[in-house]
C-alpha atoms as a PDB file:
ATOM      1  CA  UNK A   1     125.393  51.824  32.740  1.00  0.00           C
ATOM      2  CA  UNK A   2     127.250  50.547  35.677  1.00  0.00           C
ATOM      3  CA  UNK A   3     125.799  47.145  37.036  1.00  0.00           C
ATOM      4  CA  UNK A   4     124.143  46.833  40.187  1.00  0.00           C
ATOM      5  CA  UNK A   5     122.838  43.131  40.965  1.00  0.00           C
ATOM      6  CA  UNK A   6     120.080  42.348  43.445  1.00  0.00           C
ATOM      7  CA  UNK A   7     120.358  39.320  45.292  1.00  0.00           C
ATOM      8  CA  UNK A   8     118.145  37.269  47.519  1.00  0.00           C
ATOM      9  CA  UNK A   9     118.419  34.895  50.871  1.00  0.00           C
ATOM     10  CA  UNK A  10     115.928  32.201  50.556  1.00  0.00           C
ATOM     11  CA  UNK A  11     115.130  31.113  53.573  1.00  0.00           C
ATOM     12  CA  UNK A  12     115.471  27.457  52.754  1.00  0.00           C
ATOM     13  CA  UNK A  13     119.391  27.911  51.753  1.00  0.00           C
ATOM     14  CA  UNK A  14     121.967  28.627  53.305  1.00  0.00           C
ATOM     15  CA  UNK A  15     123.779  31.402  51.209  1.00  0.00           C
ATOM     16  CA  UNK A  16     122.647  33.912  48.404  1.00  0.00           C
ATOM     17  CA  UNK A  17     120.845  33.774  44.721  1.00  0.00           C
ATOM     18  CA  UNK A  18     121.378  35.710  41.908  1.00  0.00           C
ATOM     19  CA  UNK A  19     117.430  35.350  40.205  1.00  0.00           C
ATOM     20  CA  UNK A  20     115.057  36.196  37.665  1.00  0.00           C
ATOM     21  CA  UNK A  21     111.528  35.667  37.391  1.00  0.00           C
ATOM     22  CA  UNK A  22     110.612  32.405  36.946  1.00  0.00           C
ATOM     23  CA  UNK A  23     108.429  31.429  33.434  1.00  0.00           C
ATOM     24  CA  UNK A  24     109.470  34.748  31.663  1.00  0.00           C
ATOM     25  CA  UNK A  25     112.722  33.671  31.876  1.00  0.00           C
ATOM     26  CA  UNK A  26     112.329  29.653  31.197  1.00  0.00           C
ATOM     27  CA  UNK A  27     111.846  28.740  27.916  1.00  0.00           C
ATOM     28  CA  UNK A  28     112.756  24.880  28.635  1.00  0.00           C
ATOM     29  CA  UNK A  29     109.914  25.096  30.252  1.00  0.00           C
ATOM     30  CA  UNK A  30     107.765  23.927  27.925  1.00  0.00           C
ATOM     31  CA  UNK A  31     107.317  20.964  25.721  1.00  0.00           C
ATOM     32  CA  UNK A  32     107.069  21.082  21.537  1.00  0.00           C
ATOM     33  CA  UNK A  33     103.502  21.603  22.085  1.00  0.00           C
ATOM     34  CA  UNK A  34     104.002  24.912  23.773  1.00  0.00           C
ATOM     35  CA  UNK A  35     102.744  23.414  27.077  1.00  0.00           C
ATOM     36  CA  UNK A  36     104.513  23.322  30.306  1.00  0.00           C
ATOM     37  CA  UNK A  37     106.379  19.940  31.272  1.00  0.00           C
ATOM     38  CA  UNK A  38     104.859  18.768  34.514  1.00  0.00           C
ATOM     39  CA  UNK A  39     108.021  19.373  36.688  1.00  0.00           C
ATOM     40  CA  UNK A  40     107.081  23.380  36.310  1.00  0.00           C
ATOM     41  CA  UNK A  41     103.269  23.141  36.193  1.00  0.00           C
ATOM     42  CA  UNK A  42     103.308  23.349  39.793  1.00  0.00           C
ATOM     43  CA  UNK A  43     106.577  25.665  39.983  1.00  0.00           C
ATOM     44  CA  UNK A  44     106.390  27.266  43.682  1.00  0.00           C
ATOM     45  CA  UNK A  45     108.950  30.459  42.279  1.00  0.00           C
ATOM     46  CA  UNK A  46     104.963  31.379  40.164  1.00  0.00           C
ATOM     47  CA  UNK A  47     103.328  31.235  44.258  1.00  0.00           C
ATOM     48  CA  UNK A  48     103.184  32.805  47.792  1.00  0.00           C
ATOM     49  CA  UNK A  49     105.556  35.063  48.277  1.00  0.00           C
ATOM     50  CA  UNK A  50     106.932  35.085  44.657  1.00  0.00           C
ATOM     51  CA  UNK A  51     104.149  36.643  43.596  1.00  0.00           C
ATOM     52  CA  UNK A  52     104.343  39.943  45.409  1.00  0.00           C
ATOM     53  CA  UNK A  53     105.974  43.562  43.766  1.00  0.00           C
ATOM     54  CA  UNK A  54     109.031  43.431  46.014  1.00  0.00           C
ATOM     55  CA  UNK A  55     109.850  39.929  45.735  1.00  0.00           C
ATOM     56  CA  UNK A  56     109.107  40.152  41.745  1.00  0.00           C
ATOM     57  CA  UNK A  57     111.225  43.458  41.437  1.00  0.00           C
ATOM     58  CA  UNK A  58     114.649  42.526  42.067  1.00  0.00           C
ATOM     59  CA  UNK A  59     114.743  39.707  39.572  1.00  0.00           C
ATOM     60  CA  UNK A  60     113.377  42.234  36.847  1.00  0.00           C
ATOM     61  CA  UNK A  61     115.948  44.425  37.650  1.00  0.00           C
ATOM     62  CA  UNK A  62     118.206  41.442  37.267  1.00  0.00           C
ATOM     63  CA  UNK A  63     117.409  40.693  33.970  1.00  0.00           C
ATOM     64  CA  UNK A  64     118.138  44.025  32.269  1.00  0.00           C
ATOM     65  CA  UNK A  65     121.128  44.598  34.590  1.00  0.00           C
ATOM     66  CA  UNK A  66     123.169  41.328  33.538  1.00  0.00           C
ATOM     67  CA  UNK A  67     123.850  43.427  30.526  1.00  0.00           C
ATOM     68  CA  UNK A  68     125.825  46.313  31.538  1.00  0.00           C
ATOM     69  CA  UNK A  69     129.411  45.731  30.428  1.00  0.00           C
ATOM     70  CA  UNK A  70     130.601  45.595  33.727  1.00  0.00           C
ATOM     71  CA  UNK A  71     128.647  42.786  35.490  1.00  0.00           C
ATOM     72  CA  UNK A  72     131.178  40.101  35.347  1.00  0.00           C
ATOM     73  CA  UNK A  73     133.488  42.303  37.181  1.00  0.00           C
ATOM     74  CA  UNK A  74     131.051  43.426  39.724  1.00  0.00           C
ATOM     75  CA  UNK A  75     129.685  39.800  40.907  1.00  0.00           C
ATOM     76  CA  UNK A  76     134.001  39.101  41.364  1.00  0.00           C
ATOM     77  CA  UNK A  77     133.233  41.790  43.414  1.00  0.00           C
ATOM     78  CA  UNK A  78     129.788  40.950  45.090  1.00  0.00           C
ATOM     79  CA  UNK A  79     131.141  37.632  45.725  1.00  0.00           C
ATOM     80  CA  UNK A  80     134.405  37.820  48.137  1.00  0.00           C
ATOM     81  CA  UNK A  81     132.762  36.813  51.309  1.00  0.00           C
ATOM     82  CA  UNK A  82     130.967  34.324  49.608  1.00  0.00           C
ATOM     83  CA  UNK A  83     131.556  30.640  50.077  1.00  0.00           C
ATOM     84  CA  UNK A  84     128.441  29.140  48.703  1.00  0.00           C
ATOM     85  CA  UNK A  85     126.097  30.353  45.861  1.00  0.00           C
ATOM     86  CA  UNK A  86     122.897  29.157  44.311  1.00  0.00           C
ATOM     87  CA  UNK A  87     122.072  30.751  40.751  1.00  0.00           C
ATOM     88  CA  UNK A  88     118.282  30.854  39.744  1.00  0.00           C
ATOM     89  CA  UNK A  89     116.280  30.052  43.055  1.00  0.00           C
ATOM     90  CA  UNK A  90     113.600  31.324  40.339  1.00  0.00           C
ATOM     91  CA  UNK A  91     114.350  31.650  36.422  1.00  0.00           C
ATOM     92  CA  UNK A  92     116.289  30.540  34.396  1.00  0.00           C
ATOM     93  CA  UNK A  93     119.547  31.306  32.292  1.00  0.00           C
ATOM     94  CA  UNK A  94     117.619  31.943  29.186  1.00  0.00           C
ATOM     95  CA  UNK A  95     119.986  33.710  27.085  1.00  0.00           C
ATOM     96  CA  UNK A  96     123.768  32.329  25.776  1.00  0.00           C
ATOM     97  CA  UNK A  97     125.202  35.862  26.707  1.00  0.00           C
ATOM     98  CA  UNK A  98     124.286  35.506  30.001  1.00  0.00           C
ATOM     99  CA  UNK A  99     125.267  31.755  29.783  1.00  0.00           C
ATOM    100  CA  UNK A 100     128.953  32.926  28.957  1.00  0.00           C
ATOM    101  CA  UNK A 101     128.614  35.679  31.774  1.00  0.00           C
ATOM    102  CA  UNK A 102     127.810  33.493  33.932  1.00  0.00           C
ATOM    103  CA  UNK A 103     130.489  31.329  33.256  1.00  0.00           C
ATOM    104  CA  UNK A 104     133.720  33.792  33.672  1.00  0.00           C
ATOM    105  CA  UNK A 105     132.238  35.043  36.901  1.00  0.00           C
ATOM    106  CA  UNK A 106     132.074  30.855  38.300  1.00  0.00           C
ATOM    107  CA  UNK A 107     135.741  31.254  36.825  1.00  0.00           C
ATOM    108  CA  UNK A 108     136.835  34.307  38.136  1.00  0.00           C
ATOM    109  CA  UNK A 109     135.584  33.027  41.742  1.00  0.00           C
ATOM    110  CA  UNK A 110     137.113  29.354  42.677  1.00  0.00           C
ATOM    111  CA  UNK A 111     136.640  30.555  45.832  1.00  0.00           C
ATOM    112  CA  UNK A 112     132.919  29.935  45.909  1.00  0.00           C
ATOM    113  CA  UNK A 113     130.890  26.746  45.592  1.00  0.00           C
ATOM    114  CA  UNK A 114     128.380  27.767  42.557  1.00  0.00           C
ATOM    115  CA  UNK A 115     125.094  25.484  42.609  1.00  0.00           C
ATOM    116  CA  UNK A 116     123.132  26.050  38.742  1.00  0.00           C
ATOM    117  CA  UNK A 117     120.055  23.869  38.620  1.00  0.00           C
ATOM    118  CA  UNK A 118     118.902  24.462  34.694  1.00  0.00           C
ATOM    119  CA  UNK A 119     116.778  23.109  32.257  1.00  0.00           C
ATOM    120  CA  UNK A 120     118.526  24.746  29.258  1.00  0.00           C
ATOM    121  CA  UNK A 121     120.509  21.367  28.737  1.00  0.00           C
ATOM    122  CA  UNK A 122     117.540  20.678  26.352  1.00  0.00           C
ATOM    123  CA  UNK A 123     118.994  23.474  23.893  1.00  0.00           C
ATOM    124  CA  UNK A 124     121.879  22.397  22.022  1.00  0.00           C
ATOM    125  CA  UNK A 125     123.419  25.626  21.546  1.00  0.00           C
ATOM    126  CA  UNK A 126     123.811  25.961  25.621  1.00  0.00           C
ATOM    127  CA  UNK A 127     125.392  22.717  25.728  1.00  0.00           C
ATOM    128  CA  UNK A 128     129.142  23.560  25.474  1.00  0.00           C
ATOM    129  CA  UNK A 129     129.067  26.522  28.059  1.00  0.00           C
ATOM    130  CA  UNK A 130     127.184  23.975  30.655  1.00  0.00           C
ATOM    131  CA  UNK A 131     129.759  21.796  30.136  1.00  0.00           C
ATOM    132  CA  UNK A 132     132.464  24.272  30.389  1.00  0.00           C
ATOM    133  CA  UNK A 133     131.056  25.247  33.750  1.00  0.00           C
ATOM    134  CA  UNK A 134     130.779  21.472  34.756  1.00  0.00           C
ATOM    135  CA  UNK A 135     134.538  21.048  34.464  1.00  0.00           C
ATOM    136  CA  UNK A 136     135.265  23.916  36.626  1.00  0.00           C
ATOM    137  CA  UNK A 137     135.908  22.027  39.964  1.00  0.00           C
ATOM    138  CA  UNK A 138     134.294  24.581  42.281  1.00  0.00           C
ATOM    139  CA  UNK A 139     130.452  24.212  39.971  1.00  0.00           C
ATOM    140  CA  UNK A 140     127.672  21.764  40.297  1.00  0.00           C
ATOM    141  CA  UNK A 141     125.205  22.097  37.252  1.00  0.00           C
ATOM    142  CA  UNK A 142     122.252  20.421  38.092  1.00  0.00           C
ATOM    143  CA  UNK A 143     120.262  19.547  35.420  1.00  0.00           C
ATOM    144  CA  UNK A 144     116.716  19.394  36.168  1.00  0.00           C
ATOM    145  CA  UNK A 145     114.146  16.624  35.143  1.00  0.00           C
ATOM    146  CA  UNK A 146     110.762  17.527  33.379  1.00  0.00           C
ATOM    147  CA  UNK A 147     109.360  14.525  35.391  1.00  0.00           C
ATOM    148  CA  UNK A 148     107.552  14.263  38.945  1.00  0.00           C
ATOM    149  CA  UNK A 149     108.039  10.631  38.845  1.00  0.00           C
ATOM    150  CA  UNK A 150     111.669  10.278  39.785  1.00  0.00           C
ATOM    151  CA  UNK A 151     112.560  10.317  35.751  1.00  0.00           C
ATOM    152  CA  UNK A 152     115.847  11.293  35.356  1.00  0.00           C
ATOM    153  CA  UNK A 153     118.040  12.978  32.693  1.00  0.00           C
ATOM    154  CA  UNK A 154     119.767  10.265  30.674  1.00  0.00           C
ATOM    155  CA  UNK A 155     124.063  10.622  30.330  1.00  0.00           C
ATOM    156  CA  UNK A 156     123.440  13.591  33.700  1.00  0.00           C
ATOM    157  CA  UNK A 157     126.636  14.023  35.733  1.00  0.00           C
ATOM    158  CA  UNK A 158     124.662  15.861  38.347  1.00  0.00           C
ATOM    159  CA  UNK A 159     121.039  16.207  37.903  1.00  0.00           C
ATOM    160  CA  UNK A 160     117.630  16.472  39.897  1.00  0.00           C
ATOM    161  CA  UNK A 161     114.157  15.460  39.936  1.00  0.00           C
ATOM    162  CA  UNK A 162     110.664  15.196  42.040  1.00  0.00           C
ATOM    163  CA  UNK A 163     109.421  12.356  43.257  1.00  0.00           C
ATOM    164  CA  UNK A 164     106.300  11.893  45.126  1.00  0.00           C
ATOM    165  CA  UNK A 165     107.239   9.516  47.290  1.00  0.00           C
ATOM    166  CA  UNK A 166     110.189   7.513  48.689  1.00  0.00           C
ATOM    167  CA  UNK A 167     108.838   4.798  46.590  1.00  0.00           C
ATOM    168  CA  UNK A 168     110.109   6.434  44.134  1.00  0.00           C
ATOM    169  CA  UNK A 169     113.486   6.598  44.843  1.00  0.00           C
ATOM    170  CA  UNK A 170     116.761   4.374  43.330  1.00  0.00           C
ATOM    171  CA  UNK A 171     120.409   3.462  44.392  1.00  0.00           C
ATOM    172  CA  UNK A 172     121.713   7.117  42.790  1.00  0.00           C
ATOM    173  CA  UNK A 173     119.206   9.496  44.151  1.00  0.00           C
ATOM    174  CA  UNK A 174     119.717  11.026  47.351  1.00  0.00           C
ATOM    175  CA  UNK A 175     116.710  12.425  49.078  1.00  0.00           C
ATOM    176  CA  UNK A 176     116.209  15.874  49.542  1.00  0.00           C
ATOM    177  CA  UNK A 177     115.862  16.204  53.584  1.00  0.00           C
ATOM    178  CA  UNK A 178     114.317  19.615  53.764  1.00  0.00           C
ATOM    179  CA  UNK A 179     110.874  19.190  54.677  1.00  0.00           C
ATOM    180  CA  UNK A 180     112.309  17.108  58.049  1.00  0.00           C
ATOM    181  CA  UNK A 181     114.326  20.576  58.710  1.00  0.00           C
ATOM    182  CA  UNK A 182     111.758  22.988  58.611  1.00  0.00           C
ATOM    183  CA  UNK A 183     112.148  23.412  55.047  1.00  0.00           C
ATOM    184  CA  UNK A 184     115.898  24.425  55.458  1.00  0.00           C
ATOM    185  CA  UNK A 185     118.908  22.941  53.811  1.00  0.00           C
ATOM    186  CA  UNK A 186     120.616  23.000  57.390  1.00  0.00           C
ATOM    187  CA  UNK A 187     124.494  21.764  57.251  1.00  0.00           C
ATOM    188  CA  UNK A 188     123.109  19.667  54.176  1.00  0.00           C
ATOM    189  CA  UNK A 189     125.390  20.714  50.638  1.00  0.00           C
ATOM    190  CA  UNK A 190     124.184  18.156  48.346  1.00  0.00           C
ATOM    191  CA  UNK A 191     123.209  19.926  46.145  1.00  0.00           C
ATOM    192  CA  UNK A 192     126.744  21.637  45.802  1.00  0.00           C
ATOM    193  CA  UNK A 193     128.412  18.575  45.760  1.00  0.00           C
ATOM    194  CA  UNK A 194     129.856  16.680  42.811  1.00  0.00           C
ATOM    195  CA  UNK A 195     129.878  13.426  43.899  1.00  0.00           C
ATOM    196  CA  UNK A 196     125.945  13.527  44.406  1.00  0.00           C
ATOM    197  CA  UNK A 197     124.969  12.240  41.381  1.00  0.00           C
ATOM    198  CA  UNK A 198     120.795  12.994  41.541  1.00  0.00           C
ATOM    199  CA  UNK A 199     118.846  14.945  43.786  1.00  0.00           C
ATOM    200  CA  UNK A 200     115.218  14.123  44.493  1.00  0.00           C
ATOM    201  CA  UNK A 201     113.004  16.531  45.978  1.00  0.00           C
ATOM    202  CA  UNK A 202     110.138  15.772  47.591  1.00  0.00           C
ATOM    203  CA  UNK A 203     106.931  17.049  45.606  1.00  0.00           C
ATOM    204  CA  UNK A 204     104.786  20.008  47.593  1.00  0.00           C
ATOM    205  CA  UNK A 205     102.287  22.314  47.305  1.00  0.00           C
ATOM    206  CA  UNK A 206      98.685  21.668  46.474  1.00  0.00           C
ATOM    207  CA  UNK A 207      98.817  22.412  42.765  1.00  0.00           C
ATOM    208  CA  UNK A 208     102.295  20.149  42.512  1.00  0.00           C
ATOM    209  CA  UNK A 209     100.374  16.844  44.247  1.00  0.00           C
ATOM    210  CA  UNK A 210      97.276  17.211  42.201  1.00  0.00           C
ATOM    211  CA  UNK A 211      99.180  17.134  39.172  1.00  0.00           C
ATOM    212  CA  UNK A 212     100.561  14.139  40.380  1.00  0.00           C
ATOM    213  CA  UNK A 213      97.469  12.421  41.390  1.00  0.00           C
ATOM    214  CA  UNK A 214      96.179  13.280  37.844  1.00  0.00           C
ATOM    215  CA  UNK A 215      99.349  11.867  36.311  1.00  0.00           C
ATOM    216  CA  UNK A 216      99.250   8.784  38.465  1.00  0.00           C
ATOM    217  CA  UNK A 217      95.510   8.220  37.545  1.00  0.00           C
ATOM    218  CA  UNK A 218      96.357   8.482  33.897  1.00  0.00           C
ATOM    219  CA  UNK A 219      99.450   5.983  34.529  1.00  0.00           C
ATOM    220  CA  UNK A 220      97.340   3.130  36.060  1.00  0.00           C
ATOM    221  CA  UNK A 221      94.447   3.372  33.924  1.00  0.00           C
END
């Protein structure tokens, strides 16, 4: 079995993703009671276009293909003309193998700014790898809030989270400018960039700001 990766261009960033499909592949996803935490309730990788056969096939391929024995060395590969790389613009890196993968191929390629937004920070055994790629000068993992409120993880290096409103913002976040660019990233790298310490995205979508409302609602009463 010889690996064969299938990557995707987002229109909204500026380089390439290595995905899977989102929910399948997130177990952080959900809280102790088996429901899921409000920051993926309104997940837009489960909407629009993510929900069509050729957008969902190449992340299902992904997720047998990881395992070939030979996928480290063919991302290297994949990778030489890249300068900038997102991992999981939908999923999630669900399994420790894949963790470890994962991890020589961001070693094997200083080269390339990796960007990991994950909520797997929440499982202890995927700690140490996280923090192995953290060291690793060329790697921003992002670890992502359950919130939509602006809450924020506690001890984070580099983290992320929604917020509904500039209201919402503090001192450490730095705003998400998107949705003034058309929804494109633009010559904006936050999100690769160390010394941004918290992203805050702008909440969208219908189902994402009437979760909100109803959280809100709850909140004041």
């Amino acid at each position: 079995m010889t690996a064969q990766p299938k990557f995707s261009k987002p229109s909204k960033i500026p380089c390439r993703s290595w995905s899977l499909q989102a929910l399948e592949t997130c177990p952080a996803s959900k809280d102790s009671n088996g429901e899921l935490v409000p920051a993926c309730k309104g997940c837009y990788a489960t909407n629009g276009n993510y929900r069509f056969p050729n957008v969902k096939a190449p992340r299902e391929h992904n997720r047998e293909d990881w395992q070939a024995p030979d996928w480290v060395a063919v991302m290297v590969v994949e990778l030489d003309n890249d300068r900038y790389f997102r991992w999981f613009d939908s999923g999630d890196v669900y399994d420790i193998r894949l963790a470890r993968k994962i991890l020589e191929v961001m070693q094997q390629t200083p080269w390339v700014k990796h960007w990991l937004p994950t909520r797997m920070h929440k499982l202890d055994k995927f700690k140490s790898v996280l923090n192995s790629m953290q060291e690793l000068p060329n790697v921003v993992v992002r670890l992502s809030s359950d919130g939509v409120l602006g809450e924020t993880v506690e001890n984070a290096t580099n983290s992320s989270t929604i917020v509904p409103s500039r209201e919402y913002l503090t001192p450490t976040m730095s705003l998400c400018g998107a949705s003034e660019r058309e929804g494109k990233c633009g010559t904006c790298r936050a999100c690769w960039d160390k010394t941004v310490s918290i992203v805050a995205y702008p909440a969208h979508g219908k189902s994402m700001l009437k979760q909100i409302k109803d959280i809100i609602r709850t909140v004041e009463v």
